[in-house]
C-alpha atoms as a PDB file:
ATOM      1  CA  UNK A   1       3.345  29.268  22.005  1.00  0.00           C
ATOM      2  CA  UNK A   2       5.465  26.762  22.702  1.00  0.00           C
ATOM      3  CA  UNK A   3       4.328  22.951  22.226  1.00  0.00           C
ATOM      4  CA  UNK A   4       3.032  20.557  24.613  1.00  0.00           C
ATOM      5  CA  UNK A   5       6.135  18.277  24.362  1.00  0.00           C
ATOM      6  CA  UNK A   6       3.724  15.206  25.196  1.00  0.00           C
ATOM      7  CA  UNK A   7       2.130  15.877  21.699  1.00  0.00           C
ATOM      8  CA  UNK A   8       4.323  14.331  19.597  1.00  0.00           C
ATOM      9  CA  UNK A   9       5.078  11.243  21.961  1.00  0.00           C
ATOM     10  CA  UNK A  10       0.876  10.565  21.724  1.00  0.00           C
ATOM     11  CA  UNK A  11       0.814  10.746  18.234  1.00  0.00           C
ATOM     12  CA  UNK A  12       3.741   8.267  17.649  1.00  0.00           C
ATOM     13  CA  UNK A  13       1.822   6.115  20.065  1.00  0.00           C
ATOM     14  CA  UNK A  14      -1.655   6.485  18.156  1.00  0.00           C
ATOM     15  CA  UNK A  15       0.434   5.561  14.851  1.00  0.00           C
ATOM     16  CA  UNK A  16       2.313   2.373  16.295  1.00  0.00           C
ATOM     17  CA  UNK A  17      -1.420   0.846  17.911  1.00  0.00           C
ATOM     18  CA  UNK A  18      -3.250   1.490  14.660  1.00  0.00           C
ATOM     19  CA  UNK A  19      -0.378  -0.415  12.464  1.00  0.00           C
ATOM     20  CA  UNK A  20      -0.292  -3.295  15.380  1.00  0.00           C
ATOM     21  CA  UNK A  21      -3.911  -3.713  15.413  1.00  0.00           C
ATOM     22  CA  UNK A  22      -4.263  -3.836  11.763  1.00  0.00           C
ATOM     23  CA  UNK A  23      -1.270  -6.367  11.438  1.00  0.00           C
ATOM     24  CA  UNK A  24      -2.498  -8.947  14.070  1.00  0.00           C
ATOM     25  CA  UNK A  25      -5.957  -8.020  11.978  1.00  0.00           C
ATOM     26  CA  UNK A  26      -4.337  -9.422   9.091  1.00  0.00           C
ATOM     27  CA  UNK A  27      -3.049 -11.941  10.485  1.00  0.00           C
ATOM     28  CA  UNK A  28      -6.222 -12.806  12.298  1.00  0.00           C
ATOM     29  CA  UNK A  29      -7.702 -13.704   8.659  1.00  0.00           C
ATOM     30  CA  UNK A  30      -4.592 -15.215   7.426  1.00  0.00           C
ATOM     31  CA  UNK A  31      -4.401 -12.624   4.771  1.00  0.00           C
ATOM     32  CA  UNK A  32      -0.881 -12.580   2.802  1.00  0.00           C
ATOM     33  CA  UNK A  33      -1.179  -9.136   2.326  1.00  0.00           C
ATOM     34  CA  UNK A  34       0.156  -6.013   3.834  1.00  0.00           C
ATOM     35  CA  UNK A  35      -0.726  -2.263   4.368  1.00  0.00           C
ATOM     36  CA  UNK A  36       1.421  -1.695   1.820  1.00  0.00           C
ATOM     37  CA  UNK A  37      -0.914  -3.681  -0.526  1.00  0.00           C
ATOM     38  CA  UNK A  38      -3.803  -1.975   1.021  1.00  0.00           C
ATOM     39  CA  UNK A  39      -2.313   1.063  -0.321  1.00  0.00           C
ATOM     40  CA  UNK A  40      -1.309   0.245  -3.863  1.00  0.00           C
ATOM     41  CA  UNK A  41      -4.909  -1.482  -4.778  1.00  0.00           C
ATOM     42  CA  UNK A  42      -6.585   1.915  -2.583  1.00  0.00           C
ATOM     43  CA  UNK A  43      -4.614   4.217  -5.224  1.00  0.00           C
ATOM     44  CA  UNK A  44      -5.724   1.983  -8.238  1.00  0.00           C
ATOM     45  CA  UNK A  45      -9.375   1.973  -7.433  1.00  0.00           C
ATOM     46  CA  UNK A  46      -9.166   5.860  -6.914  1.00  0.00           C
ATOM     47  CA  UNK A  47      -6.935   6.302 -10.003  1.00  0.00           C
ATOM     48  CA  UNK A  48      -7.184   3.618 -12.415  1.00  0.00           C
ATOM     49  CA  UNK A  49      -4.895   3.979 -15.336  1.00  0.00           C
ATOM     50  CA  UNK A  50      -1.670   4.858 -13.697  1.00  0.00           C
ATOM     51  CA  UNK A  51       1.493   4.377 -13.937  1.00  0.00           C
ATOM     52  CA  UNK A  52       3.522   3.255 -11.737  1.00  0.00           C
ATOM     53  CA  UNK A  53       4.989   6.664 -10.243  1.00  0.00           C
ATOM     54  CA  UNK A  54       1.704   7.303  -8.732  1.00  0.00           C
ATOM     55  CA  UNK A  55       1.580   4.429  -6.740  1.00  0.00           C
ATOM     56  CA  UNK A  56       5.166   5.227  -5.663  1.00  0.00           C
ATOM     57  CA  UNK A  57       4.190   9.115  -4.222  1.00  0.00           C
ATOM     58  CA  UNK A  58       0.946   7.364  -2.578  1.00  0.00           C
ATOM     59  CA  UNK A  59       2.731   4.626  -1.167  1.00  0.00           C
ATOM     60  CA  UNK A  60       5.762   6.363  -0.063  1.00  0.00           C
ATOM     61  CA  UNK A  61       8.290   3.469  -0.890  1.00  0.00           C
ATOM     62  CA  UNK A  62      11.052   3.488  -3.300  1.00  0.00           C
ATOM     63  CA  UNK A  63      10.303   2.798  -7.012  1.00  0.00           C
ATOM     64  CA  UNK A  64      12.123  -0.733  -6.675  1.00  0.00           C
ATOM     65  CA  UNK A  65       9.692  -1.730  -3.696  1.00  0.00           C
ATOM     66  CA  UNK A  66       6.569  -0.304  -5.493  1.00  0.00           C
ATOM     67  CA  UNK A  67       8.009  -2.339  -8.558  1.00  0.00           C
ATOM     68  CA  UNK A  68       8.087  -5.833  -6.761  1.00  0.00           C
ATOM     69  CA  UNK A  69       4.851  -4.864  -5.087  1.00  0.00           C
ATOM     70  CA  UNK A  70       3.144  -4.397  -8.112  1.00  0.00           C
ATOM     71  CA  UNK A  71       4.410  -7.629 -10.223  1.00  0.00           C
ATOM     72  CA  UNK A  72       3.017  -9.452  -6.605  1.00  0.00           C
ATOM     73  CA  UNK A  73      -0.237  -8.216  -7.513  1.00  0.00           C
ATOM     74  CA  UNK A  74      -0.111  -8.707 -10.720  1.00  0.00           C
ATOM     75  CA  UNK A  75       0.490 -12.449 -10.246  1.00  0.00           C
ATOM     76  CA  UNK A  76      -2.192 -12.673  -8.124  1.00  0.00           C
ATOM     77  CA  UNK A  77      -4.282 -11.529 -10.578  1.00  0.00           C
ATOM     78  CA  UNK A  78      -5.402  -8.209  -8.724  1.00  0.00           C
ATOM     79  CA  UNK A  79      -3.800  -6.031 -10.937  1.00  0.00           C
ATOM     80  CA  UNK A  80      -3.051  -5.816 -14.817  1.00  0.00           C
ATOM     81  CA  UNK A  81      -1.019  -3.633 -16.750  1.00  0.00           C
ATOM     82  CA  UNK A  82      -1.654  -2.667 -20.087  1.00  0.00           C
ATOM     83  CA  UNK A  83       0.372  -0.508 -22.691  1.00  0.00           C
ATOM     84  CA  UNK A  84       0.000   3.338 -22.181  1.00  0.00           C
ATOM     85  CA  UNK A  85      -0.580   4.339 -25.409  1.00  0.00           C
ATOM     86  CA  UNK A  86       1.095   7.480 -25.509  1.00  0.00           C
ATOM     87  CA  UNK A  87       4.189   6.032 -24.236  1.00  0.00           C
ATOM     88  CA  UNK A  88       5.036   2.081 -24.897  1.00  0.00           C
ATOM     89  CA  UNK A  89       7.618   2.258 -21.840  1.00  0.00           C
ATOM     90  CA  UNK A  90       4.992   2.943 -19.364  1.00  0.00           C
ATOM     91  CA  UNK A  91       2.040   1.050 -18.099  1.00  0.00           C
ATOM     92  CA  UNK A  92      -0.813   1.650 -16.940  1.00  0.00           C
ATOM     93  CA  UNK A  93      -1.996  -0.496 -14.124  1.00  0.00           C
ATOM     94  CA  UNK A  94      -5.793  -1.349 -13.289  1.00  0.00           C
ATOM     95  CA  UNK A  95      -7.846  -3.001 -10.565  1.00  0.00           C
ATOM     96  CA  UNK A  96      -9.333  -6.398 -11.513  1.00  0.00           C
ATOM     97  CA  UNK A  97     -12.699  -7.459 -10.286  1.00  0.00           C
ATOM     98  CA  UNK A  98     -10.264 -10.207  -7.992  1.00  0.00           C
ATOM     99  CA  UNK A  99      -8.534  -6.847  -6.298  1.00  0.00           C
ATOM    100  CA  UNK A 100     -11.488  -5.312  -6.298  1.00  0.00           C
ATOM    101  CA  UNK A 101     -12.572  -8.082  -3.701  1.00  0.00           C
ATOM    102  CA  UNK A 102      -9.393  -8.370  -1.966  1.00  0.00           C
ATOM    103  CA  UNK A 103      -9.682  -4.281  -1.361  1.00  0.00           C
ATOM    104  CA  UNK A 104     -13.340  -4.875   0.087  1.00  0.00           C
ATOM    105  CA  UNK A 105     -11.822  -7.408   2.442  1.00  0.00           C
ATOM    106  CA  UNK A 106      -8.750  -5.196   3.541  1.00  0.00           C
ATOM    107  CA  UNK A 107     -10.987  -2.263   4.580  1.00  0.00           C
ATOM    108  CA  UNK A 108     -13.256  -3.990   6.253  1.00  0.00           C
ATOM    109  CA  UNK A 109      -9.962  -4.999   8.585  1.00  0.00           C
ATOM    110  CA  UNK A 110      -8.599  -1.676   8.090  1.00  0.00           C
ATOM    111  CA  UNK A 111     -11.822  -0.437   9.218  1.00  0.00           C
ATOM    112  CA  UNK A 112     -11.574  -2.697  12.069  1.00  0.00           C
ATOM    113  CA  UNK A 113      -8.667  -1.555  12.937  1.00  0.00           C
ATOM    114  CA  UNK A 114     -10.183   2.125  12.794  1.00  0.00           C
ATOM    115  CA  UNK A 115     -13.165   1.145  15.189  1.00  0.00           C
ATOM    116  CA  UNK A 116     -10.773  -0.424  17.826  1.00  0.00           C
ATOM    117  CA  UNK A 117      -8.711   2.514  17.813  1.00  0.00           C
ATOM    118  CA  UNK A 118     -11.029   5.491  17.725  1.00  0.00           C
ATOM    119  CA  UNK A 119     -13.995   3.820  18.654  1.00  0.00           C
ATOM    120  CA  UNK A 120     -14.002   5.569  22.298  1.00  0.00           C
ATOM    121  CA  UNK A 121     -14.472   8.644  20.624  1.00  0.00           C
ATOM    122  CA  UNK A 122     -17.590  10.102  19.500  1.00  0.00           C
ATOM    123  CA  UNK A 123     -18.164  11.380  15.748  1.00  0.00           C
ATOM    124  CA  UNK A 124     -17.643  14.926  17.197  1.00  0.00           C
ATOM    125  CA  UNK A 125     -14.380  14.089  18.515  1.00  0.00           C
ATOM    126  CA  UNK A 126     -13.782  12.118  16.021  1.00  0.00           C
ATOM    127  CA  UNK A 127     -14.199  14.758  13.644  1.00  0.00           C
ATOM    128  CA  UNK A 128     -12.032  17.601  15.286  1.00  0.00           C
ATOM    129  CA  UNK A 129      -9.704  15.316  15.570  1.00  0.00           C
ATOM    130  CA  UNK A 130      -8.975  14.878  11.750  1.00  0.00           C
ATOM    131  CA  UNK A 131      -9.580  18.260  11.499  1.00  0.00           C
ATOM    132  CA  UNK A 132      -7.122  19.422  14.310  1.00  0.00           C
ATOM    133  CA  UNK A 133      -4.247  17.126  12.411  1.00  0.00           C
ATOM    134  CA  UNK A 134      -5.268  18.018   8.984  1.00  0.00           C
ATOM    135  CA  UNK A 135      -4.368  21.700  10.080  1.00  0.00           C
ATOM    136  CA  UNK A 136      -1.174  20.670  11.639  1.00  0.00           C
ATOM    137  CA  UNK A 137      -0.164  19.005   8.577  1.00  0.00           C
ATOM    138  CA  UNK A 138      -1.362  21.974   5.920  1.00  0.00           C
ATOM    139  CA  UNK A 139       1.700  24.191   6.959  1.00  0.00           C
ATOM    140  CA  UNK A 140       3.991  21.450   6.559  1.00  0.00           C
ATOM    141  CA  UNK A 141       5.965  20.100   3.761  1.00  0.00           C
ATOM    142  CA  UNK A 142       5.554  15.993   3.108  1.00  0.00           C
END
């Protein structure tokens, strides 16, 4: 069956309104932080303890990006690494209370963003919806 070739188009679109409504979000709040940021403390509060490499397959950015990233937020006191101590030349990175509290505030906008977006549709749709891209995904390679 071939594919409706307005599919793709409205999915682009769906992606490029989400990431401009949770910008001018951030913005909105005068938050100094990113999606990118979003993502990293996201991964740490779902995974504390890891390294670095983690955060890189989550995120999707190069290891030097995730790298800079990372000593940000561990400047600003939202993230700390400590010695792994089965190997000394990696580092385990954990959530402080501090990113804890910045994460809270990021989904909240995040979740803004969300309501803004799919708000006109109910949970049902909603809900097929996820599961109707989840399925397109599953046969696909990352």
């Amino acid at each position: 069956m071939p594919v409706d070739p307005h599919l793709p188009l409205a999915l682009g679109q769906i992606v490029r309104r989400f990431r401009a409504e949770w910008t001018a979000r951030l913005a909105q709040h005068d938050s100094h932080h990113s999606p990118a940021h979003y993502h990293a403390l996201s991964f740490l509060a779902e995974n504390p303890g890891a390294h670095l490499q983690g955060i890189v397959e989550y995120v999707g950015l190069d290891k030097g990006n995730v790298t800079r990233l990372v000593k940000e937020l561990a400047t600003q006191g939202l993230v700390e690494r400590q010695a792994d101590p089965e190997d000394r030349r990696c580092a385990c990175l954990q959530l402080t209370a501090a990113g804890r509290r910045v994460l809270d505030e990021l989904q909240a906008l995040k979740d803004a963003a969300n309501e803004r977006l799919f708000g006109p549709l109910d949970e049902a749709e909603q809900r097929q919806l996820s599961q109707l891209l989840r399925k397109a995904l599953s046969g696909q390679p990352e």
